[in-house]
N, C-alpha and C. Protein backbone atom coordinates (compact mmCIF):
# COMPACT_ATOMS: atom_id res chain seq x y z
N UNK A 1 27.09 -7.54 14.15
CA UNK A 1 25.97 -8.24 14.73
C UNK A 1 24.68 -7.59 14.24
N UNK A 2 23.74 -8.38 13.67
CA UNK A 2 22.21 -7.47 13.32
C UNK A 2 21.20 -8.02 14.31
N UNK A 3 20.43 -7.47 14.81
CA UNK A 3 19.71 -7.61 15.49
C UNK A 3 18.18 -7.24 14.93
N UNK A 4 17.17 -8.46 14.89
CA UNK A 4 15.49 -8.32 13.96
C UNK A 4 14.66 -8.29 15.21
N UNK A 5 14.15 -7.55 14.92
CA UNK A 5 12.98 -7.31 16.11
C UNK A 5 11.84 -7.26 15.50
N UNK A 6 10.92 -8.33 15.60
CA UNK A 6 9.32 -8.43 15.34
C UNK A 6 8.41 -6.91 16.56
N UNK A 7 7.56 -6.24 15.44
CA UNK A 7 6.34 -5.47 16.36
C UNK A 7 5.22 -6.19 16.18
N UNK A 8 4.36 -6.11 17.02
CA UNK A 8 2.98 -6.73 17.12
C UNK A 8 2.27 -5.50 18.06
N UNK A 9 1.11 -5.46 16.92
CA UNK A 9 0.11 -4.29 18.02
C UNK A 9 -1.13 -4.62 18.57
N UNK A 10 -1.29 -4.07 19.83
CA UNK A 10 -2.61 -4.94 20.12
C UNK A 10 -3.39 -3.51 20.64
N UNK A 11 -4.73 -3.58 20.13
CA UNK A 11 -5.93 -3.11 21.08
C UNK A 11 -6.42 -3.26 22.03
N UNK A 12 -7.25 -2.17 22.65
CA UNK A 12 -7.90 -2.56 23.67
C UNK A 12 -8.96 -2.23 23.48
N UNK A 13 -10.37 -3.02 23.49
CA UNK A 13 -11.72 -2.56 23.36
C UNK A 13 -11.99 -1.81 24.58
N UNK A 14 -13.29 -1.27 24.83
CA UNK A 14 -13.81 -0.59 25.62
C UNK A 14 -14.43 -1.68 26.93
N UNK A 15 -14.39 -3.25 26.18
CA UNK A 15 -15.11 -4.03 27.29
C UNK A 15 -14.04 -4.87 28.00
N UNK A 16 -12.70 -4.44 27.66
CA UNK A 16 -11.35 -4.79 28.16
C UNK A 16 -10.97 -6.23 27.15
N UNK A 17 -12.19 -6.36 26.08
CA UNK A 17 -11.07 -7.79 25.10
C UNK A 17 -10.11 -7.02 24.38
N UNK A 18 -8.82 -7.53 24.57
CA UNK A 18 -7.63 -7.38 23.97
C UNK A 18 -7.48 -7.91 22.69
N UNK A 19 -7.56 -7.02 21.04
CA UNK A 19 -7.50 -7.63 19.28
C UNK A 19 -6.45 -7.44 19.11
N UNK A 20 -5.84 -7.94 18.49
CA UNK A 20 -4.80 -7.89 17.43
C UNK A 20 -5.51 -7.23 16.53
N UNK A 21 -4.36 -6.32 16.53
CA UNK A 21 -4.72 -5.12 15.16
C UNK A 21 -4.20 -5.78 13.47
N UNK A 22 -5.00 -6.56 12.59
CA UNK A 22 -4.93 -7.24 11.47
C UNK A 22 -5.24 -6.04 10.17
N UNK A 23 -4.39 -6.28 9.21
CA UNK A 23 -4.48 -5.01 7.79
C UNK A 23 -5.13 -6.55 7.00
N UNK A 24 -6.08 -6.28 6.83
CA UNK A 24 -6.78 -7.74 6.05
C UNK A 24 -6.17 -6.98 4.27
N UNK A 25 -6.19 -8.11 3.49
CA UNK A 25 -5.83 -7.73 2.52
C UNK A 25 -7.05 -7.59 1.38
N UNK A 26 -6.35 -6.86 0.24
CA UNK A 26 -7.84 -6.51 -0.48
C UNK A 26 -7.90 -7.86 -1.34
N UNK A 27 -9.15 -8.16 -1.82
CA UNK A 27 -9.60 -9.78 -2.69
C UNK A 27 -8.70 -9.63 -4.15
N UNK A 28 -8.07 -10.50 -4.50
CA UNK A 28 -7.40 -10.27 -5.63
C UNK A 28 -7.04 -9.16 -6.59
N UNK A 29 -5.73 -8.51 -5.26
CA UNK A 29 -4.91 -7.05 -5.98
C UNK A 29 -4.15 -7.58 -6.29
N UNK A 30 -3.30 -7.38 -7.85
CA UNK A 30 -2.51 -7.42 -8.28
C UNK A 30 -1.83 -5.85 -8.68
N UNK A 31 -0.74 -5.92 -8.56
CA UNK A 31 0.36 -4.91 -8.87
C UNK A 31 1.10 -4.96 -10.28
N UNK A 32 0.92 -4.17 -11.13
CA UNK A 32 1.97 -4.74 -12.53
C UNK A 32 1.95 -3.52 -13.56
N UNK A 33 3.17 -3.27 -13.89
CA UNK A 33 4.54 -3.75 -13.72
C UNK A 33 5.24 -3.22 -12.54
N UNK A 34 5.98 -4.49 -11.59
CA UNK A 34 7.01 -3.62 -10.39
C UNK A 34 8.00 -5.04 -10.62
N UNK A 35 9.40 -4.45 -10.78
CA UNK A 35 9.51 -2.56 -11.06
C UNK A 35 8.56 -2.02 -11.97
N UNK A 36 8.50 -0.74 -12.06
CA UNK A 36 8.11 0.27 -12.82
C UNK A 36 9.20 0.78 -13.80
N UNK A 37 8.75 1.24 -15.29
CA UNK A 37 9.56 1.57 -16.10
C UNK A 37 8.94 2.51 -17.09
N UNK A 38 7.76 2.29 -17.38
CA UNK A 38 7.24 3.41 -18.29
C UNK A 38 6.25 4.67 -17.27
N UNK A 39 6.25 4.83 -16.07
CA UNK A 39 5.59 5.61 -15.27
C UNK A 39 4.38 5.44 -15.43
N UNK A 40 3.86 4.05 -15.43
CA UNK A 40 2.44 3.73 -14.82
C UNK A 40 2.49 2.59 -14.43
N UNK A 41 1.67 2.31 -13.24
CA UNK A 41 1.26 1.15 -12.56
C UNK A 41 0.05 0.58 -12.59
N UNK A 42 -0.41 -0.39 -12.75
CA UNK A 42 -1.93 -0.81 -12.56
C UNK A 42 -2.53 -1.40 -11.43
N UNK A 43 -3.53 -1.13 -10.54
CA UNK A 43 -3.65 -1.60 -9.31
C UNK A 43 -4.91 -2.26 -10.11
N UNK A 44 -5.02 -3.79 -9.94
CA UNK A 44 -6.39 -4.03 -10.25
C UNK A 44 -6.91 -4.80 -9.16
N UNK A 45 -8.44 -5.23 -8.83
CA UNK A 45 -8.88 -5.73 -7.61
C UNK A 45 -10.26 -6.73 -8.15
N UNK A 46 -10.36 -7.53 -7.25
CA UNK A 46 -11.92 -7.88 -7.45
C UNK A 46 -12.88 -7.71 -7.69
N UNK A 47 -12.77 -6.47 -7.13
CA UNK A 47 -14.53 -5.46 -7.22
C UNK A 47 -13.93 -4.28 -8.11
N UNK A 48 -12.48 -3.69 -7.75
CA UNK A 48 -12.20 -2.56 -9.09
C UNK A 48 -13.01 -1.60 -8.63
N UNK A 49 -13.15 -1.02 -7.29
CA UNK A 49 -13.72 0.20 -6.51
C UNK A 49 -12.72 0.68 -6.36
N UNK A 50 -13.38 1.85 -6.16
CA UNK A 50 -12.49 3.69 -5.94
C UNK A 50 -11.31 3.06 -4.70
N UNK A 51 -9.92 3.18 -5.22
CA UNK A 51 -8.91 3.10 -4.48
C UNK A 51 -8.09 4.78 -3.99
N UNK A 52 -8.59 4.28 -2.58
CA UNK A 52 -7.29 5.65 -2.09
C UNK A 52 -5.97 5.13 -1.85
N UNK A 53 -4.68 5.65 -2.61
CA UNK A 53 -3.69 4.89 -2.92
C UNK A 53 -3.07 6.43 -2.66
N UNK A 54 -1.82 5.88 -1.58
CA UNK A 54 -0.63 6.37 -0.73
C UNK A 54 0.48 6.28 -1.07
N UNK A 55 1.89 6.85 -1.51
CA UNK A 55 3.01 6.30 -2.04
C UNK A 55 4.13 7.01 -0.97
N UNK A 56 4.62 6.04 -0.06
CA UNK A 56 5.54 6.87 0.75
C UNK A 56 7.39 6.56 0.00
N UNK A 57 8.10 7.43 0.33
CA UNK A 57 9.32 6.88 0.21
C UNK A 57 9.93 6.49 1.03
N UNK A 58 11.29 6.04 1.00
CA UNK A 58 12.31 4.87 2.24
C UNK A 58 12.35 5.72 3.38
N UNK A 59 12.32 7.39 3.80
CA UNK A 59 11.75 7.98 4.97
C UNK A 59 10.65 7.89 5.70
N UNK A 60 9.79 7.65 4.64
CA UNK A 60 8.22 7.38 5.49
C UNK A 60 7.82 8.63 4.70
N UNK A 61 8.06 9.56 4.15
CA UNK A 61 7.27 10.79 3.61
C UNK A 61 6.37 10.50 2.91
N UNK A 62 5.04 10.81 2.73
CA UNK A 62 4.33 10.81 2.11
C UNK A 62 4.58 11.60 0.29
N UNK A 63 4.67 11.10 -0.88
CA UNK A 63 4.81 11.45 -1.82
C UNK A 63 3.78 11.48 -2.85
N UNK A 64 3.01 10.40 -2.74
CA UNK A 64 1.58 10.46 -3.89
C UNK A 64 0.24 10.23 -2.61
N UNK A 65 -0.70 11.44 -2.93
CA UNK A 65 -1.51 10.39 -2.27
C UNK A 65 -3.01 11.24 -3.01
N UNK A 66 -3.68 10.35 -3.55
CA UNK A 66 -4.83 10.42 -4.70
C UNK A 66 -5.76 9.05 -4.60
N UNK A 67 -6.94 9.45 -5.19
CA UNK A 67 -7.87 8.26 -5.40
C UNK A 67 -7.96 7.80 -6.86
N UNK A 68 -8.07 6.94 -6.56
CA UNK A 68 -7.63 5.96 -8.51
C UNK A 68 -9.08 5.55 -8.43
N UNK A 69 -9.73 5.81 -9.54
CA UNK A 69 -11.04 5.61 -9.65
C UNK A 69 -10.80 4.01 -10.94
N UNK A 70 -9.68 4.07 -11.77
CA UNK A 70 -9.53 3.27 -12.83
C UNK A 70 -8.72 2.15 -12.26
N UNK A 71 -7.56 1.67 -13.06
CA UNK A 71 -6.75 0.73 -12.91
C UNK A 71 -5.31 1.13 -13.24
N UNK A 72 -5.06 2.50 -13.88
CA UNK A 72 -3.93 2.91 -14.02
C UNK A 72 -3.58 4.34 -13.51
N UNK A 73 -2.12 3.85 -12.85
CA UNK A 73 -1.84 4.77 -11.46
C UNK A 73 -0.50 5.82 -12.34
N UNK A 74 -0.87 6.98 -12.27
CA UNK A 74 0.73 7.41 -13.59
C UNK A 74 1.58 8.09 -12.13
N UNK A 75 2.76 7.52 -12.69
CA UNK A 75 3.83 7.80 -11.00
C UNK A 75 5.38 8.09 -11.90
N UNK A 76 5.14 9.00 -13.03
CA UNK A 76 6.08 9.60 -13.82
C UNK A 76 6.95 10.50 -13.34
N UNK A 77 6.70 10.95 -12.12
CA UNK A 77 7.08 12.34 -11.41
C UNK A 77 7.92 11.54 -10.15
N UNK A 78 7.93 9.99 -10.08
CA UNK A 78 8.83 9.68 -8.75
C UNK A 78 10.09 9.22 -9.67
N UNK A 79 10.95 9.33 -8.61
CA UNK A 79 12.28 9.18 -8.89
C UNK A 79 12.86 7.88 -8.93
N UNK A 80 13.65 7.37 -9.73
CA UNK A 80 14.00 5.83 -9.34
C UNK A 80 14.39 5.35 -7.51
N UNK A 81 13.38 4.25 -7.29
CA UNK A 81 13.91 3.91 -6.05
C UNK A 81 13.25 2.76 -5.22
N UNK A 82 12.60 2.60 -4.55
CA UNK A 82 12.10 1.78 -3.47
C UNK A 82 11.08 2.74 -2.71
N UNK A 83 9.82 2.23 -3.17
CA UNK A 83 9.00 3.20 -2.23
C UNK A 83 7.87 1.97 -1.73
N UNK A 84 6.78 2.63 -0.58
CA UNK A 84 5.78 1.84 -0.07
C UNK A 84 4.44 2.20 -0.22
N UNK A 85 3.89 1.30 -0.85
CA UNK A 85 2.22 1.88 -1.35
C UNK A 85 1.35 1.20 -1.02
N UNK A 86 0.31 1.84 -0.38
CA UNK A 86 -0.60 1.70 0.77
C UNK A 86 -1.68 2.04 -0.35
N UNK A 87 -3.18 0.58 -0.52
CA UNK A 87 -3.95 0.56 -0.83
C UNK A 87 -5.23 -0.08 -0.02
N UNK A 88 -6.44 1.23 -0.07
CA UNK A 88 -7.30 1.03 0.27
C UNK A 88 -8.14 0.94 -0.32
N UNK A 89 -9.32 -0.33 -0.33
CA UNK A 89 -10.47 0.09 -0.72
C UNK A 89 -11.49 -0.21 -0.28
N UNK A 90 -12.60 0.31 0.05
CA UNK A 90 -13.86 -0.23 0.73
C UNK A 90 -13.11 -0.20 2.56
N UNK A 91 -13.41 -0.53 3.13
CA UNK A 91 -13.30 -1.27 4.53
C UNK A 91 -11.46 -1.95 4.76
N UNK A 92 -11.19 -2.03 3.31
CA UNK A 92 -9.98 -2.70 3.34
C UNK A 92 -8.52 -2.43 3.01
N UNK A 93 -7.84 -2.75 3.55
CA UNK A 93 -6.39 -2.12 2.91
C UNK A 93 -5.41 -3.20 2.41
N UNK A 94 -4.04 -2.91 2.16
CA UNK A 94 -3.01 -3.41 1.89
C UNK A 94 -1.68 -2.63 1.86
N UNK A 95 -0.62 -2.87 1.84
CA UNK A 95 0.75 -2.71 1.58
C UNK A 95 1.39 -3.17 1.00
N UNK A 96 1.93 -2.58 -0.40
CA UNK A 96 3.51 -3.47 -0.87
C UNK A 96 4.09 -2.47 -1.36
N UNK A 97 5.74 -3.09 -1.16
CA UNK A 97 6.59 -2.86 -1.99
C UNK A 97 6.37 -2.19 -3.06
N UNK A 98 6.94 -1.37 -3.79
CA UNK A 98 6.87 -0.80 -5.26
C UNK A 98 8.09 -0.14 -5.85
N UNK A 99 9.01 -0.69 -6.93
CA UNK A 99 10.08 -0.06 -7.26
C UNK A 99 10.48 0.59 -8.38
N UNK A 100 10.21 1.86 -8.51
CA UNK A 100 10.68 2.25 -9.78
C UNK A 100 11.59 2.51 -10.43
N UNK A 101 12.30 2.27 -11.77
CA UNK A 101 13.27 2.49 -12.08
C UNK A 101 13.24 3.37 -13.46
């Protein structure tokens, strides 16, 4: 039997309105190549501002975490697998998938 359980998080302001806590996404990020194969990734964006970029693995450990001032991310030093990379920039973030092989 599997059992899926949706989380949803909510805030509470200080004037008692209750937000939904939203990860807005950044304006046209693209990811490429994923998979990964030659140990670089390219994060590119709209505006192409200073990204603080997070790389956890399938534990949650934190494994890369640096600011990408360019468009190419070198991730030569991770191991083949399934990891999660957390991009911020400006005010804004995102999450995906990332798999290297």
């Amino acid at each position: 039997m599997m059992l899926f359980i949706s989380v949803s998080s909510y805030a509470q302001s200080n004037d008692g309105i209750v937000v939904k806590n939203t990860t807005e996404n950044i304006e046209g990020l693209t990811i490429f190549p994923n998979p990964v194969n030659n140990g670089k990734v390219y994060i590119n964006t709209k505006y192409n501002l200073a990204k603080n970029i997070e790389i956890f693995d399938v534990l949650g450990k934190k494994v890369v975490s640096q600011v990408l001032y360019g468009k190419e991310l070198k991730i030569q030093d991770l191991n083949p697998g399934v990891y999660i990379l957390k991009i911020k920039e400006g005010k804004l973030s995102a999450t995906r998938k990332l798999v290297v092989r």
